[in-house]
Protein backbone atom coordinates (compact mmCIF):
# COMPACT_ATOMS: atom_id res chain seq x y z
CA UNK A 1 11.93 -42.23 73.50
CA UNK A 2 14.39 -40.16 71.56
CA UNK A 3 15.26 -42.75 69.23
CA UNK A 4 12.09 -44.25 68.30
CA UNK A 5 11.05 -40.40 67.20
CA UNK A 6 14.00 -40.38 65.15
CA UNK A 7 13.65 -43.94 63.43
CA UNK A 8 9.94 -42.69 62.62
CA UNK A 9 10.86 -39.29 61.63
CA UNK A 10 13.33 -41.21 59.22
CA UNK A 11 10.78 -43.89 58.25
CA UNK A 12 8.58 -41.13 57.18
CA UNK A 13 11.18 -39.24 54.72
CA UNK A 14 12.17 -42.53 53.47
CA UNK A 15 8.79 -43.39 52.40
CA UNK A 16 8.29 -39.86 50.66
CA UNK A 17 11.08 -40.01 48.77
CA UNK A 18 10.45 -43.39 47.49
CA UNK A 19 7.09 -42.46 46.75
CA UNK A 20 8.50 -39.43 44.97
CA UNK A 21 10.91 -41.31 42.94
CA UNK A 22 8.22 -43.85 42.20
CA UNK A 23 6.17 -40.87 40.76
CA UNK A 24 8.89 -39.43 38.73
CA UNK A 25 9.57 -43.06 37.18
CA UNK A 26 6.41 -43.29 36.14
CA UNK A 27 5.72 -39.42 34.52
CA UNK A 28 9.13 -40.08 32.92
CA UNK A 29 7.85 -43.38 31.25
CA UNK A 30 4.71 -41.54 30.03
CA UNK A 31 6.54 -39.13 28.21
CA UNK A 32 8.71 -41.51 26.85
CA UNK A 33 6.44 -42.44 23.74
CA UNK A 34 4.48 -38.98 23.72
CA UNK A 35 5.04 -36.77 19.94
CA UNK A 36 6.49 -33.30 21.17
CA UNK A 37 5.43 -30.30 19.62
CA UNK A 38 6.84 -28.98 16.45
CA UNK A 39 8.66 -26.00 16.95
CA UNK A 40 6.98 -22.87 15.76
CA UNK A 41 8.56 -21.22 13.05
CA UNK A 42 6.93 -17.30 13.07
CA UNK A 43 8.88 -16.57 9.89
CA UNK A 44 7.49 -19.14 7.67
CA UNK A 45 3.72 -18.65 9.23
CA UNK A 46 4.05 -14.99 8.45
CA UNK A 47 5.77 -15.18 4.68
CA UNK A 48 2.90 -17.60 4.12
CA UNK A 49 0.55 -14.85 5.01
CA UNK A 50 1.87 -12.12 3.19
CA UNK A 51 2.58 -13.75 -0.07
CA UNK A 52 -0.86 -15.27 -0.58
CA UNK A 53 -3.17 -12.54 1.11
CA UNK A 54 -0.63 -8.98 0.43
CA UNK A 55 2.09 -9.31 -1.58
CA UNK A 56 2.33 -5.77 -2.15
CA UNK A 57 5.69 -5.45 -2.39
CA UNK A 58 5.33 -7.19 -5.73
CA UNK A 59 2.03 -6.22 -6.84
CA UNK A 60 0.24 -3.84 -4.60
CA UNK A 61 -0.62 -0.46 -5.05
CA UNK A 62 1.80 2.06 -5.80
CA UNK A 63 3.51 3.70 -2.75
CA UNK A 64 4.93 6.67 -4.25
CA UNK A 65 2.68 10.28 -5.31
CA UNK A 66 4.32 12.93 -6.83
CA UNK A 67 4.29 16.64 -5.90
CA UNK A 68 2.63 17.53 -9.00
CA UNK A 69 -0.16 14.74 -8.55
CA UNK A 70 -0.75 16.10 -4.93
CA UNK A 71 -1.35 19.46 -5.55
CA UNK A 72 -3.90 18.41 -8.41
CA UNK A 73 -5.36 16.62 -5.62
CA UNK A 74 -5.68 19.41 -2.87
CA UNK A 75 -7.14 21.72 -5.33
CA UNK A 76 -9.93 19.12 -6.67
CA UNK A 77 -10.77 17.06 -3.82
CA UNK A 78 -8.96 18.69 -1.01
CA UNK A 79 -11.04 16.84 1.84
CA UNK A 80 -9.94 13.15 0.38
CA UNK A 81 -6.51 14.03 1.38
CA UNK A 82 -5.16 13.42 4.62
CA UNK A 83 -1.46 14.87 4.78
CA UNK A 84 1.18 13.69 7.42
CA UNK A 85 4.38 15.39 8.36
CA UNK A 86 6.99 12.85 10.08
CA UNK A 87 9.84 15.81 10.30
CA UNK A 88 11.23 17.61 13.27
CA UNK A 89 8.71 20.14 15.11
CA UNK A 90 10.72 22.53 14.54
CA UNK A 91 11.09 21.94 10.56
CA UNK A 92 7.28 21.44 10.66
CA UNK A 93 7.46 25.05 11.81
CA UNK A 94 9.83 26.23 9.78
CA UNK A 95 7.70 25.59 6.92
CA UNK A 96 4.80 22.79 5.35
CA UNK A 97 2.68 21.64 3.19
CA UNK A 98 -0.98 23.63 3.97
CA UNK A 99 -3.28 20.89 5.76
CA UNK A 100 -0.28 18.57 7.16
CA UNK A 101 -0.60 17.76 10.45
CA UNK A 102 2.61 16.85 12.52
CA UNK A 103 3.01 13.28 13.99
CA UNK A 104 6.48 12.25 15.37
CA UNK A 105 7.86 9.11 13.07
CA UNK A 106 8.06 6.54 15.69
CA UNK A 107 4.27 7.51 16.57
CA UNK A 108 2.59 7.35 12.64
CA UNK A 109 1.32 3.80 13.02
CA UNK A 110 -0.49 4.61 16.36
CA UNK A 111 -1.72 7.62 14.75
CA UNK A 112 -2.86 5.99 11.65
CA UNK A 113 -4.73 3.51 13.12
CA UNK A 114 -6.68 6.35 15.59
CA UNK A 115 -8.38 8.39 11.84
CA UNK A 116 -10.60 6.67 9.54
CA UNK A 117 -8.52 6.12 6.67
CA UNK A 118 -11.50 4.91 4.30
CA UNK A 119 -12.59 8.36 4.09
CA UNK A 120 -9.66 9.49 2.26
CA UNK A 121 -8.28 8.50 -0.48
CA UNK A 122 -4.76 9.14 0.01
CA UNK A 123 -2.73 9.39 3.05
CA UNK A 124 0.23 10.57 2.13
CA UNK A 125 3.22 10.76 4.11
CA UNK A 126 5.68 13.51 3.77
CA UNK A 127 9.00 13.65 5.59
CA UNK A 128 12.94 15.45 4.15
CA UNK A 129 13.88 13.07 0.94
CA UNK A 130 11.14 10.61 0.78
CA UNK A 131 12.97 7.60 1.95
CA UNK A 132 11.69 7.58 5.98
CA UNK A 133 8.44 7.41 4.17
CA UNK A 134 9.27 5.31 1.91
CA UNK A 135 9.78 2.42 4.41
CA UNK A 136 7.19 3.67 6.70
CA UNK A 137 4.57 3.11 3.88
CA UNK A 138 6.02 -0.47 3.07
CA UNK A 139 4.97 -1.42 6.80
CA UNK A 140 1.94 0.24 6.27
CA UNK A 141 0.98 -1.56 3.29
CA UNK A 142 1.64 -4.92 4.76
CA UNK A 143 -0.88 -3.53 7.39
CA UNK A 144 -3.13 -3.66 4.95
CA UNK A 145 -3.65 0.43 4.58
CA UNK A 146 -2.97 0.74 0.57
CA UNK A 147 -4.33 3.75 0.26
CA UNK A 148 -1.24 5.16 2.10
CA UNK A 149 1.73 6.33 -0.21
CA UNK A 150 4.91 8.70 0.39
CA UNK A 151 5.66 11.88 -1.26
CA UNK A 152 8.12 11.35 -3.87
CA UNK A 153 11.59 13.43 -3.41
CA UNK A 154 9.95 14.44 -0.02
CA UNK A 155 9.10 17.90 0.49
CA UNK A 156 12.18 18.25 -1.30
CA UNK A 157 10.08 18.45 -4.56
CA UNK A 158 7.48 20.56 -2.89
CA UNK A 159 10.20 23.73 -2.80
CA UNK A 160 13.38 24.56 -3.54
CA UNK A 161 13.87 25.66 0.41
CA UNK A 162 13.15 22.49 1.26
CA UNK A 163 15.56 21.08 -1.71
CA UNK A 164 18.23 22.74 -0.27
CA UNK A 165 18.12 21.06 3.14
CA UNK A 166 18.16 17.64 1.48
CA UNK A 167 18.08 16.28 -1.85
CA UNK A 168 20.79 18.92 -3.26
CA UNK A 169 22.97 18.77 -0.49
CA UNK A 170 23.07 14.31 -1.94
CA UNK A 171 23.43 14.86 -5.48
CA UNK A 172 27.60 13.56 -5.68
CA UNK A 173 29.71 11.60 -8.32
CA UNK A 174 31.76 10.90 -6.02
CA UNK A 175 31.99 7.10 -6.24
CA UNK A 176 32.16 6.67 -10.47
CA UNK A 177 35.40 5.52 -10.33
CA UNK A 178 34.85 2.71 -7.95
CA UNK A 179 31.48 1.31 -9.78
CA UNK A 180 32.64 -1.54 -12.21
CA UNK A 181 31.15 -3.04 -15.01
CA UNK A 182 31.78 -7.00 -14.28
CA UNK A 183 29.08 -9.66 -14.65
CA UNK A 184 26.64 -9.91 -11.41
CA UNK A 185 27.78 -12.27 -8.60
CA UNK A 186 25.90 -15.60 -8.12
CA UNK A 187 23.31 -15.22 -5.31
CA UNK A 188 23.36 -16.98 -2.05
CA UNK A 189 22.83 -20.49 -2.10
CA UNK A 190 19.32 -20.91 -0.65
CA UNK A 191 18.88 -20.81 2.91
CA UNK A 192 16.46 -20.46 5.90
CA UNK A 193 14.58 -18.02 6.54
CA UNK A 194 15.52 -15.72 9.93
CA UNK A 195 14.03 -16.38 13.09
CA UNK A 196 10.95 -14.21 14.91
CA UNK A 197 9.87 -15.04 18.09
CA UNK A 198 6.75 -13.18 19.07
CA UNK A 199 5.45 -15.97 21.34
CA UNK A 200 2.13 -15.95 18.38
CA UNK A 201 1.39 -18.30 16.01
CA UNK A 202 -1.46 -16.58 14.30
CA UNK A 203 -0.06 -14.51 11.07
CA UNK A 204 -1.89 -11.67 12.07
CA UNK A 205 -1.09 -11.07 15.32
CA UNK A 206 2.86 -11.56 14.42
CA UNK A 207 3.10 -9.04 11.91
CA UNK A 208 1.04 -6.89 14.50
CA UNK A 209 3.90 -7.29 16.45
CA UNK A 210 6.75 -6.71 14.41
CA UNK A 211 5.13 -3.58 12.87
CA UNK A 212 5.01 -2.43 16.33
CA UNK A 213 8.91 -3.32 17.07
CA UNK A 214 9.49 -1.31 13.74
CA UNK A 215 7.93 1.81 13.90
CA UNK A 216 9.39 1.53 17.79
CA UNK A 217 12.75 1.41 16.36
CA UNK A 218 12.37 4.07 14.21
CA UNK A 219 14.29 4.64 10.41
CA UNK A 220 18.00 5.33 12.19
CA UNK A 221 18.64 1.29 11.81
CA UNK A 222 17.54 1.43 8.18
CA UNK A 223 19.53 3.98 7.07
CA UNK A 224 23.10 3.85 5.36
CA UNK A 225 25.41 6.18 4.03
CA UNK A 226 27.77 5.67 0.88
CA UNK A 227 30.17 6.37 2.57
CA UNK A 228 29.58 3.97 5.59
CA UNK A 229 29.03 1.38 2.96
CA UNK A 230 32.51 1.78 1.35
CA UNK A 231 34.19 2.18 4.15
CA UNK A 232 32.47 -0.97 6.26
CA UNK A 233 32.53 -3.03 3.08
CA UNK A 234 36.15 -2.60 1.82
CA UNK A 235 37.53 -3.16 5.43
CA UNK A 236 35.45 -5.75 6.51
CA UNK A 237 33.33 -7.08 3.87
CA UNK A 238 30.54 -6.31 6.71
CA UNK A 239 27.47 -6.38 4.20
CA UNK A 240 25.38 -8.41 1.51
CA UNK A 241 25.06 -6.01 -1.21
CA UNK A 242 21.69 -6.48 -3.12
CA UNK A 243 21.56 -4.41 -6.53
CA UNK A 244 17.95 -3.76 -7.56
CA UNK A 245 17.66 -2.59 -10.99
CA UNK A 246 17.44 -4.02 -14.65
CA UNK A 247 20.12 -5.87 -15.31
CA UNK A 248 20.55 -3.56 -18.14
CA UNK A 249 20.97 -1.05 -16.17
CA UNK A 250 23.31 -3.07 -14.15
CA UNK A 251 25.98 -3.84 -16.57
CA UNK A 252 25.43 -0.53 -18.50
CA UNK A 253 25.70 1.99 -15.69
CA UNK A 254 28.03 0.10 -13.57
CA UNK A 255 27.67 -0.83 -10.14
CA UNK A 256 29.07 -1.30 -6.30
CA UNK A 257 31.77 -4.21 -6.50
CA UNK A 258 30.83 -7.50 -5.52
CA UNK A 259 26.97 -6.18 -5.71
CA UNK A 260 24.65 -8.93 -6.44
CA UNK A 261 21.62 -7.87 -9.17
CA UNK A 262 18.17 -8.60 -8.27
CA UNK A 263 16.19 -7.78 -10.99
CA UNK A 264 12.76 -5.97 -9.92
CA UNK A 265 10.84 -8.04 -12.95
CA UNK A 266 11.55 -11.08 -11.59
CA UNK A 267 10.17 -10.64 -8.19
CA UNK A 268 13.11 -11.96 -6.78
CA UNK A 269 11.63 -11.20 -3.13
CA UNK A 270 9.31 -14.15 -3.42
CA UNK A 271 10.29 -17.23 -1.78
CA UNK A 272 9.93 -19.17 -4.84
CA UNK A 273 12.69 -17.30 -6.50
CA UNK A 274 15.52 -15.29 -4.70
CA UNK A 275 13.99 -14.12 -0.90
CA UNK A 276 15.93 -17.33 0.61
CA UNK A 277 19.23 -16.13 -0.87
CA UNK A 278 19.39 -13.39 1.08
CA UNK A 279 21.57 -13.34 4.34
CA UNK A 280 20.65 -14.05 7.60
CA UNK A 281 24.08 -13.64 8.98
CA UNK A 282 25.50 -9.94 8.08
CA UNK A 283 23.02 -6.69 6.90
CA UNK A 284 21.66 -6.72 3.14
CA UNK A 285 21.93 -3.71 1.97
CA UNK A 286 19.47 -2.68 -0.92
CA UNK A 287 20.21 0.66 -3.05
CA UNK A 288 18.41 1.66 -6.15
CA UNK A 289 18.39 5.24 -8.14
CA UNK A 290 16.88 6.97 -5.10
CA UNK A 291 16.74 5.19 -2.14
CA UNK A 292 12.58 5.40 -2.15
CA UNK A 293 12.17 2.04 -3.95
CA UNK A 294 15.26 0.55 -1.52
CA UNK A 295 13.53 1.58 1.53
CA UNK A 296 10.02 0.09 0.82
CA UNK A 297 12.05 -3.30 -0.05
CA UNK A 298 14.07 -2.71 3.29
CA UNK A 299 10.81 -2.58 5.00
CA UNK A 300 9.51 -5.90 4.08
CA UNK A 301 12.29 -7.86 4.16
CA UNK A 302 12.96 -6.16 8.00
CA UNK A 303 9.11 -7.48 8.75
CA UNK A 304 10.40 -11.04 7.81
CA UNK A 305 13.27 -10.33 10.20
CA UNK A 306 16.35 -9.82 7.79
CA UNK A 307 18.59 -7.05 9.13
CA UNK A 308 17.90 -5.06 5.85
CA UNK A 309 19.12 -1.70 5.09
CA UNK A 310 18.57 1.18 2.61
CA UNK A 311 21.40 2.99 0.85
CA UNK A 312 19.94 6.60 1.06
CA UNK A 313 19.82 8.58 -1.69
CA UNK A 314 20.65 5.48 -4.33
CA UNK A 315 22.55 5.90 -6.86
CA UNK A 316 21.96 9.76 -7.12
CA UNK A 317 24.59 10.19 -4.21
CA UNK A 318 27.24 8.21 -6.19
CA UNK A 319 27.17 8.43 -9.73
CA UNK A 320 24.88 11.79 -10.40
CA UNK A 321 26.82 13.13 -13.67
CA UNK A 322 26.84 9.57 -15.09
CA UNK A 323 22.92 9.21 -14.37
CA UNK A 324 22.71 12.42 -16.11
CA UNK A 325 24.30 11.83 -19.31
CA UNK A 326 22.72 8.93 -19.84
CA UNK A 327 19.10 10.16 -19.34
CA UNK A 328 18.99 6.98 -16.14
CA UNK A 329 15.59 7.25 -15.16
CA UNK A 330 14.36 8.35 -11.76
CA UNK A 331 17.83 11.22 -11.36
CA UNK A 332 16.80 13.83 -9.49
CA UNK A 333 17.08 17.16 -12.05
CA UNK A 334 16.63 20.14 -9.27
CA UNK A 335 14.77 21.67 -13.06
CA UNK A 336 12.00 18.70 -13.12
CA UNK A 337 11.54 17.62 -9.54
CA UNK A 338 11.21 20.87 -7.73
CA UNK A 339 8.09 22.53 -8.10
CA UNK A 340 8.45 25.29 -5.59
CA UNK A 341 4.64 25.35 -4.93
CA UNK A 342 3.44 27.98 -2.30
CA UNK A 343 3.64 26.51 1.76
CA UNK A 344 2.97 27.72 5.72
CA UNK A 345 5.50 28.25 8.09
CA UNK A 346 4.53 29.00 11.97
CA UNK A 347 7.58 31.18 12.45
């Protein structure tokens, strides 16, 4: 009685499992001749997107208002201004622009997003040097909110206080004897573009969610120091250096070694021309005069997923007295820039 249990029991597996390999033969012979879906590539979907519905890091609106341009504002049509503060809480305090209202920088897009921006015509972001607002407005413009620009110089050019805390503790020559004067580099051979994965495939709703990784992040990865540039680059050769000024400018002023030039009029960011030269392996690092222009460039190129950085400060941190002499456009001359126009403090 025992064994005739046992022979069915083991009738019964048998059968199951040739049933089961049966049923796997056959699902494996249906796939056999079935297409597979093409791989998804976010990068390409969302550089399609941006180049033929808001290029605007080629020709958008300007990003940039100046302190004197502001204040002509707030005195003529104070109530189309909508002024926001990404510094400390306790430099808010210290002292601000009347009307600003304090957001923490990791919090602006959330905030932006909860005002009516159509009611104003300028948002304007205001933070130390310009530069964390700089790239914060880039992301914002590829959100589509153009009427959002960043205070040049920072509240650095609002008053000489504020100066002191920032742009004239940057102003240093310290790296003229290292700039050279050779012919640019070739560029990259072209390449791929990097790789997103957002789990979307509508434009949209990626660059939804890498301007929410971003602003997440913060401006700390962005960031870069001359002097952690030198020192990184000469040991290690740890970055792609991208050069983005007139190539005029480029031979004439001289410039980091081994820096490649991208020159602005030729919208090299477009992936026509230069964008796919760029590396996908090690940082690009972008400088300009003043690290404003850098940092808006940093910010698209980090929405497309290069590990882009800004030089901060530009070339004003490394070759001020040459910038000077020559009459370079965009150096900061404390005489020019500051306006030392009246402000609050809560203190």
């Amino acid at each position: 009685m025992i064994f005739k249990k046992t022979s069915e029991s083991l009738m019964r597996k048998s059968l199951l499992l040739a049933a089961g390999i049966f049923l796997g033969l056959n699902a494996g012979c249906a796939n056999f001749g079935m297409q597979q879906p093409e791989p998804v590539n976010e990068a390409q979907i969302l550089l399609d997107f941006l180049e033929s519905e808001r290029d605007y890091i080629h020709s958008g609106a300007k990003f940039i208002i100046t302190a004197q341009d502001l204040r002509t504002n707030l005195l003529t049509r104070p109530d189309k201004q909508y002024l926001i503060d990404v510094r400390s809480e306790e430099a808010f305090k210290k002292g601000h622009i009347k009307g600003s209202v304090h957001v923490d920088l990791k919090d602006v897009y959330k905030h932006i997003k909860s005002i009516d921006t159509d009611a104003y015509e300028k948002i304007v972001l205001i933070c130390f040097a310009g530069q964390a607002t700089g790239y914060q407005a880039s992301l914002l413009h590829a959100a589509g909110y153009e009427n959002v620009v960043s205070l040049k110089y920072g509240i650095s050019s609002w008053h000489h206080v504020f100066a002191e805390e920032s742009w004239l503790k940057h102003l240093s020559s310290a790296r003229i004897q290292e700039f050279v004067h050779t012919e640019s580099p070739p560029k990259n051979p072209r390449g791929e573009l990097p790789e997103l994965n957002t789990g979307y495939t509508d434009p949209e709703k990626i660059l939804e969610a890498r301007l929410e990784t971003l602003f997440a992040q913060g401006f700390g990865q962005v960031m870069l120091g001359e002097c952690c540039l030198f020192n990184d680059f000469y040991s290690n050769g740890a970055y792609y250096i991208v050069n983005y000024w007139k190539p005029e400018l480029y031979r004439k002023q001289g410039h980091i070694p081994k820096a490649v030039n991208y020159n602005p009029d030729d919208k090299p960011f477009l992936s026509k021309n230069d964008l796919l030269t760029l590396s996908t392996d090690i940082p690009n690092v972008v400088y300009c005069f003043t690290g404003q222009t850098s940092a808006f460039v940093a910010g698209y190129l980090r929405i497309l997923g290069y590990d882009a950085r800004s030089l901060l400060f530009g070339a004003n941190s490394m070759i001020y007295d040459r910038m000077l002499k020559n009459n370079v456009p965009n150096t900061f001359i404390p005489d020019n820039e500051i306006m030392n126009y009246e402000y609050i403090s809560n203190e």
